[in-house]
Protein backbone atom coordinates (compact mmCIF):
# COMPACT_ATOMS: atom_id res chain seq x y z
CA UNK A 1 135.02 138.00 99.89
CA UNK A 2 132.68 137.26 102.69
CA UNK A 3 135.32 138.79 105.13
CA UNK A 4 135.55 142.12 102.87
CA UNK A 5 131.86 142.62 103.51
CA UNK A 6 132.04 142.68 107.09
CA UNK A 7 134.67 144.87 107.50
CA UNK A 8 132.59 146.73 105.11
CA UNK A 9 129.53 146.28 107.18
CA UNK A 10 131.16 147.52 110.27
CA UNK A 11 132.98 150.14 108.93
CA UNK A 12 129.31 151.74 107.61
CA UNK A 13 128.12 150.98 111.17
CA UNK A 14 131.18 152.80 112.93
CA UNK A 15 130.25 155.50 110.21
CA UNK A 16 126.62 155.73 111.33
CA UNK A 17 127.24 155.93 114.98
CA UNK A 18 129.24 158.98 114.21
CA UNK A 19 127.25 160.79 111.95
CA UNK A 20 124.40 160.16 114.71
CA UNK A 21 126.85 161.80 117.48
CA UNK A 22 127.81 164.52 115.24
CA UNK A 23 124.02 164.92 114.23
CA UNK A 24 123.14 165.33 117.85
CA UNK A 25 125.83 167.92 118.48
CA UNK A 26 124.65 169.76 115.75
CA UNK A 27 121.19 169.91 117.29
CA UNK A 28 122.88 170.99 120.48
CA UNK A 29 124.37 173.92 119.01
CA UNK A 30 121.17 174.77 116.98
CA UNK A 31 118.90 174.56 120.40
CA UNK A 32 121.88 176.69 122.57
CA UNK A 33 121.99 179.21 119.35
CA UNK A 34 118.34 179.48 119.28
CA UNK A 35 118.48 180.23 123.50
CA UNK A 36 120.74 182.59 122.77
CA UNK A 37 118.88 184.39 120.04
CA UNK A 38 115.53 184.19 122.30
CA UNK A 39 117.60 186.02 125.24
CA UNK A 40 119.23 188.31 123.24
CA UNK A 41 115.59 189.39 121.79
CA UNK A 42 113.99 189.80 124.70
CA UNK A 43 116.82 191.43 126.49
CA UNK A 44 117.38 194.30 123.38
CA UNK A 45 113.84 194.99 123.07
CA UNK A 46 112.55 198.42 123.51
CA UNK A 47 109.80 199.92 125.23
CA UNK A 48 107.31 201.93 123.18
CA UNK A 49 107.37 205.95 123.67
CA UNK A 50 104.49 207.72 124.72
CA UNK A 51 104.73 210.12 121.96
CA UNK A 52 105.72 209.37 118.29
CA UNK A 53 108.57 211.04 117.59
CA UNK A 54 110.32 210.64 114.50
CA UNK A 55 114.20 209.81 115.04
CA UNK A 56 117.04 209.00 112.57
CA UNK A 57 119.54 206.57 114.23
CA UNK A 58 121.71 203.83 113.10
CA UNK A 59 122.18 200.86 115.54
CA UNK A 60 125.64 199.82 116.28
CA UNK A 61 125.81 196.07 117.44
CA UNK A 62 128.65 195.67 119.82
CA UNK A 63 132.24 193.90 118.42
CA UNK A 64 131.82 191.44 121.26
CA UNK A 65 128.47 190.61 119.88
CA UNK A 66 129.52 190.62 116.44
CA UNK A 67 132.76 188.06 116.80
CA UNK A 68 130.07 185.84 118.94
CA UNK A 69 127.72 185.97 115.79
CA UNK A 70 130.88 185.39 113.66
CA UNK A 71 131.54 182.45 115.75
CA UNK A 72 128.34 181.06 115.78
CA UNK A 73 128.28 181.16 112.16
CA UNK A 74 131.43 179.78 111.95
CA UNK A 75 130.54 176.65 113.71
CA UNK A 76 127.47 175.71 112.39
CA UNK A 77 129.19 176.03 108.53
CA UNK A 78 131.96 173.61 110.15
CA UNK A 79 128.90 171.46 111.76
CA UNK A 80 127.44 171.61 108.07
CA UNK A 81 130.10 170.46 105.92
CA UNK A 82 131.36 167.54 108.93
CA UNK A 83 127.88 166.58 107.93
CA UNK A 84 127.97 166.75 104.38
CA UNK A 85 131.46 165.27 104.14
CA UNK A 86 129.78 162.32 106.58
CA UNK A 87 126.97 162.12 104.42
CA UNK A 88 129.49 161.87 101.30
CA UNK A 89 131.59 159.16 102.96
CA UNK A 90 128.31 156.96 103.90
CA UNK A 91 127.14 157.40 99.90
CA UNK A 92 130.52 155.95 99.11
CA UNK A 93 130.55 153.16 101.61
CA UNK A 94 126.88 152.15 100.38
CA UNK A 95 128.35 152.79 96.70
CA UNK A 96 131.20 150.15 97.49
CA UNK A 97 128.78 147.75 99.47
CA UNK A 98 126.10 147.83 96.74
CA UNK A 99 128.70 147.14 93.92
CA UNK A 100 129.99 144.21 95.93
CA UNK A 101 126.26 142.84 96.20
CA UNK A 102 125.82 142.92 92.75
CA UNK A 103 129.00 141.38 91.67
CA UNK A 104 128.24 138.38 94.46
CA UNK A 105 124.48 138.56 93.32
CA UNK A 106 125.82 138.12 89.19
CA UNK A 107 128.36 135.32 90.70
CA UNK A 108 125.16 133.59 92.56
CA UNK A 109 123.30 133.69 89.60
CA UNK A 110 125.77 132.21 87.53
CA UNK A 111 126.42 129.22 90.50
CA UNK A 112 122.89 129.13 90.24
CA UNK A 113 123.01 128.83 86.58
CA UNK A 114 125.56 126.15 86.50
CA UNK A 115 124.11 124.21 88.92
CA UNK A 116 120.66 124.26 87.12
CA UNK A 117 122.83 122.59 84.13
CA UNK A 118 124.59 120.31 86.42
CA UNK A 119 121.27 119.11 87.65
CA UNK A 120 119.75 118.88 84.03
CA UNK A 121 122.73 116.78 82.87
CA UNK A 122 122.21 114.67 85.79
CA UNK A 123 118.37 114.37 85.31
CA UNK A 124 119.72 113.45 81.32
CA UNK A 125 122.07 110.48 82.53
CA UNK A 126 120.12 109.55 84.75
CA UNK A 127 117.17 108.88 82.24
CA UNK A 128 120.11 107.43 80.06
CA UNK A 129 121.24 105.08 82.33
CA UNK A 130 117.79 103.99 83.69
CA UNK A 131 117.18 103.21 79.31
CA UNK A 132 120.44 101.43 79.42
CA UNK A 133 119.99 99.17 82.37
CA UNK A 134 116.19 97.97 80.93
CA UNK A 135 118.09 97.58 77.72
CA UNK A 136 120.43 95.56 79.50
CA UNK A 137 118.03 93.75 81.59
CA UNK A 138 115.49 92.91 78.17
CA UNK A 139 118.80 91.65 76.77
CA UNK A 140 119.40 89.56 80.06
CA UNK A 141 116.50 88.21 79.98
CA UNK A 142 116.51 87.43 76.43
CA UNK A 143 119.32 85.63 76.96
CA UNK A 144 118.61 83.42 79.70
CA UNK A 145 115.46 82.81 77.65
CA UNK A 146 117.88 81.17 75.33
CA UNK A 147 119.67 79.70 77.34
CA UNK A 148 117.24 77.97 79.28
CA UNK A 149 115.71 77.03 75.86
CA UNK A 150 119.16 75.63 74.63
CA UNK A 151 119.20 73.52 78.34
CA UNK A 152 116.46 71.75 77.94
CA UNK A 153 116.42 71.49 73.42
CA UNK A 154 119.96 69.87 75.40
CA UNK A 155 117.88 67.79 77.68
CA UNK A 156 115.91 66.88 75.27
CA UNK A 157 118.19 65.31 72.94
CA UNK A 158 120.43 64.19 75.25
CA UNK A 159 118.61 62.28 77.94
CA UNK A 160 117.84 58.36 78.03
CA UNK A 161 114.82 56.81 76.55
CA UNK A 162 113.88 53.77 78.11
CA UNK A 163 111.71 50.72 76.44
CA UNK A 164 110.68 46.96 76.82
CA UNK A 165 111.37 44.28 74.40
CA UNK A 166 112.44 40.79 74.07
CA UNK A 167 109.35 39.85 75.97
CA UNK A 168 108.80 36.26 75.75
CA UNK A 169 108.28 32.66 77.90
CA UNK A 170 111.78 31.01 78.39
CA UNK A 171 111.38 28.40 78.19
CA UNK A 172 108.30 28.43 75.88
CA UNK A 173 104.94 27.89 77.01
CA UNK A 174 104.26 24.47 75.15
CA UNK A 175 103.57 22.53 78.67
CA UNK A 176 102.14 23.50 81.61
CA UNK A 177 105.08 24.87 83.96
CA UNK A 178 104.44 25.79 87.12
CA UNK A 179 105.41 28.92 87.45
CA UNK A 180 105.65 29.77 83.68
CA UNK A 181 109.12 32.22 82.97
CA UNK A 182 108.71 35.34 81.13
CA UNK A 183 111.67 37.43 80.26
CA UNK A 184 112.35 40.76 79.45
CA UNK A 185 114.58 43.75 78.68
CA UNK A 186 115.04 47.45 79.28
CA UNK A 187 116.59 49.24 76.40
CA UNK A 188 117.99 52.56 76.50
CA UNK A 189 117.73 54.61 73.33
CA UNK A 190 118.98 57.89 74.13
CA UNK A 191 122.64 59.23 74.50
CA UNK A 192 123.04 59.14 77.78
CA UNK A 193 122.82 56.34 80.71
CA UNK A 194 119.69 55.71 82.73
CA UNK A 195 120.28 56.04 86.57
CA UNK A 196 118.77 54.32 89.61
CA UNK A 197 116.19 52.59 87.15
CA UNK A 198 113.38 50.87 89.24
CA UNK A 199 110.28 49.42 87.99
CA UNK A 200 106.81 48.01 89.05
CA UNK A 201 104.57 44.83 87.09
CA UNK A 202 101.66 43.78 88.13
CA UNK A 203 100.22 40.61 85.67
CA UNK A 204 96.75 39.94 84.85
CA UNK A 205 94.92 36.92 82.98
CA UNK A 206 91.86 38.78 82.00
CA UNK A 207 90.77 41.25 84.83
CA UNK A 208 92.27 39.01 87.49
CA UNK A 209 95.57 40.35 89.43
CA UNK A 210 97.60 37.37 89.81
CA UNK A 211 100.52 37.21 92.23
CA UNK A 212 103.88 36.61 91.11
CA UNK A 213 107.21 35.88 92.82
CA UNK A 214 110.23 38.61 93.16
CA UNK A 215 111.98 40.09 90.20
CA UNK A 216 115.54 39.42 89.37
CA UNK A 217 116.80 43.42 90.52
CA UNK A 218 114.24 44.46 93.10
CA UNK A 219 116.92 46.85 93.41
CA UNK A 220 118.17 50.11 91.74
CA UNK A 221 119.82 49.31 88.44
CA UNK A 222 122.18 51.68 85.73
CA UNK A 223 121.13 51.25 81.81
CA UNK A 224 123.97 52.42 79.70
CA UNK A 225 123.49 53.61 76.53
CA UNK A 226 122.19 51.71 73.45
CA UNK A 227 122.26 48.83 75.67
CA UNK A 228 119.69 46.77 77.27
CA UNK A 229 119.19 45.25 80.82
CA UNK A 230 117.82 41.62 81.17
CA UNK A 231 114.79 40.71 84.26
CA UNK A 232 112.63 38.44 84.42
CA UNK A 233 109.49 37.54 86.48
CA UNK A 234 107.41 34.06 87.38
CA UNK A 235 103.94 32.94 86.40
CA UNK A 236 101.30 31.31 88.71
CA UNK A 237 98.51 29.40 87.45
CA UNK A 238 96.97 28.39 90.27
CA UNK A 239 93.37 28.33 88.86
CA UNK A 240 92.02 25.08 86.32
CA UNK A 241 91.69 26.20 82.57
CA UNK A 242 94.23 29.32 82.93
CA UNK A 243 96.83 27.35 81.06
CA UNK A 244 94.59 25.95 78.29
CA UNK A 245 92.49 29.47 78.23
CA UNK A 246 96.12 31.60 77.80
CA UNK A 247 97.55 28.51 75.41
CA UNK A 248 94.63 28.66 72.59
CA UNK A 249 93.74 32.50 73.44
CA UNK A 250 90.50 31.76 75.18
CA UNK A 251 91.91 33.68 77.99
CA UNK A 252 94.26 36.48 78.07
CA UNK A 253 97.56 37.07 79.53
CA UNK A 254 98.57 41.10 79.98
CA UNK A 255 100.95 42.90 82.18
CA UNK A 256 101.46 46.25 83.12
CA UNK A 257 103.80 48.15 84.82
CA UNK A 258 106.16 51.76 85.06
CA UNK A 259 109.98 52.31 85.33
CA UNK A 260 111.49 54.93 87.19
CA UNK A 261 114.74 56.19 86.67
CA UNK A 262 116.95 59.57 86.53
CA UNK A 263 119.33 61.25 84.08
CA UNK A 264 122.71 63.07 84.22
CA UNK A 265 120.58 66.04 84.84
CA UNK A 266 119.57 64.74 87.79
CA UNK A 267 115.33 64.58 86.38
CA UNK A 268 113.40 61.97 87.47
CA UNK A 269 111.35 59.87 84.12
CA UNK A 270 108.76 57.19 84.11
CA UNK A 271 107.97 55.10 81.39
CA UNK A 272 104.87 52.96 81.16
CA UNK A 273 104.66 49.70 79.29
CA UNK A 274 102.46 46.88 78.28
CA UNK A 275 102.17 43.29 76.88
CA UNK A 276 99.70 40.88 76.04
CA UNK A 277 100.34 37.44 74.75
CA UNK A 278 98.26 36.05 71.56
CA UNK A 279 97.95 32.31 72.64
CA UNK A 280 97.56 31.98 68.44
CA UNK A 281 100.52 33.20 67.47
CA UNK A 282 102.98 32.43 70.46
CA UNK A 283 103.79 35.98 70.43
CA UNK A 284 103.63 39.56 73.29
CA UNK A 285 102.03 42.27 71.34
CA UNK A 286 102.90 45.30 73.15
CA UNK A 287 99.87 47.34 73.96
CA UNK A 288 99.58 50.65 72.00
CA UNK A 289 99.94 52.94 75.30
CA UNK A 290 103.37 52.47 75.73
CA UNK A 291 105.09 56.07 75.97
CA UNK A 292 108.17 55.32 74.48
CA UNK A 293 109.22 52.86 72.00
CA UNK A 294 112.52 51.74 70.07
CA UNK A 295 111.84 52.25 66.52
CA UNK A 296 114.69 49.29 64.76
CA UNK A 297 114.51 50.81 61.57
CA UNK A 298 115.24 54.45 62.55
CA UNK A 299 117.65 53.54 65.49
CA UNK A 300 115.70 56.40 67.35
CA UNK A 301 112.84 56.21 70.07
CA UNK A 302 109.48 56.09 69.27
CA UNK A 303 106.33 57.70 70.72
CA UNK A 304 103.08 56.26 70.23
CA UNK A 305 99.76 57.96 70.52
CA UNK A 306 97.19 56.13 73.04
């Protein structure tokens, strides 16, 4: 199509530099025509008579004149229809060229047209797919939400709970020993085994730190489920009246201390504890603060509030 035009295009041009050359000939004859008429005027025109005299004549142009006039004529009616039939071929060249326009005009608008719709559809999927990827992302999130709650409800349940118990002087504090033996054990409640389990005591007899010689596992140590680890530590009374004061509960005998240890899921847990022994009854209460706690009747760890 786009070649059509431009043959079109220079066709009309060839067309117009013609009619232009033919226009000026035209105007050449015209202006030689219009000499020639000026010369024959002035050569033809007679001199007035002195006296009026009233004649009857008849002019008589010459044939030579005549066939020029005839001539004349002749051409410019050729030079005239050249033109018109010019004219007439230029109407139907801009007839052809405007029809063309419009039909490539009508076929613009309709590309223009589509393309409007193509753009609108892509504006509408777009739109469609930015609501589905938010959905998708609210449902993402949603999920890992959920999952993430489901991880650690699994943490939860399944991590180890550590406690103290079996606290008590082995052998029993009926004479003064020096040091005095008090053993212990680590329980684990939970379903799964305690890791690299270290722990701190520190032992007091009233508000006085007293020193103590090392534990049995200074060392890491792995608590299996339901089942307990054994340690012990040493006693020093150094000071006169500790014995009798912790032996009829004048005094009292208290330790504290944390233990440290990690779970399949690789989190760290401490868990405090605390004792004090009732010179009355022979017995290690365990002090209230404890954070966890193996409750024998429900098989199940036990917080308690402090």
């Amino acid at each position: 199509m786009d070649i059509l035009i431009q043959q079109f295009i220079a066709i009309g041009k060839k067309l117009r530099e013609e009619l232009i050359a033919l226009h000026n000939s035209v105007d050449a004859i015209r202006h030689q025509n219009e000499a020639y008429e000026q010369e024959r005027s002035r050569q033809n025109k007679p001199e007035p008579p002195p006296i009026l005299v009233q004649v009857r004549s008849e002019l008589e142009i010459p044939e030579t004149e005549k066939a020029a006039k005839r001539t004349h004529e002749k051409r410019h009616l050729t030079a005239q229809w050249v033109q018109v039939g010019v004219t007439f071929l230029a109407f139907v060249a801009a007839a052809i060229y405007a029809g063309i326009a419009t039909f490539q005009l009508r076929d613009f608008d309709q590309s223009v047209s589509l393309s409007q719709i193509i753009a609108r559809q892509s504006r509408i999927q777009t739109a469609q797919s930015r609501r589905s990827a938010d959905a998708a992302k609210t449902a993402a999130e949603s999920a890992q939400g959920a999952l993430n709650f489901s991880q650690q409800s699994l943490r939860i349940s399944e991590r180890p709970y550590i406690s103290i118990e079996n606290v008590r002087f082995d052998p029993p504090l009926e004479q003064s020993h020096d040091p005095a033996t008090v053993k212990f054990e680590f329980h684990n409640a939970g379903k799964t085994p305690a890791l690299k389990g270290t722990f701190a005591i520190n032992v007091f007899i009233d508000t006085e730190k007293i020193s103590q010689i090392p534990r049995d596992f200074p060392s890491e140590v792995t608590i299996a489920s339901d089942r307990g680890a054994a340690s012990s530590m040493s006693i020093w009374f150094k000071k006169p009246g500790d014995f009798d004061g912790i032996s009829n509960g004048t005094k009292k005998l208290s330790f504290k201390g944390k233990i440290k240890y990690r779970d399949i899921f690789k989190q760290w847990h401490p868990t405090s504890f605390c004792a004090v022994y009732d010179g009355k009854t022979k017995e290690w209460v365990y002090c209230p603060g404890n954070d966890v706690q193996w409750d024998h009747k429900q098989r199940r760890p036990r917080r308690l509030v402090t």
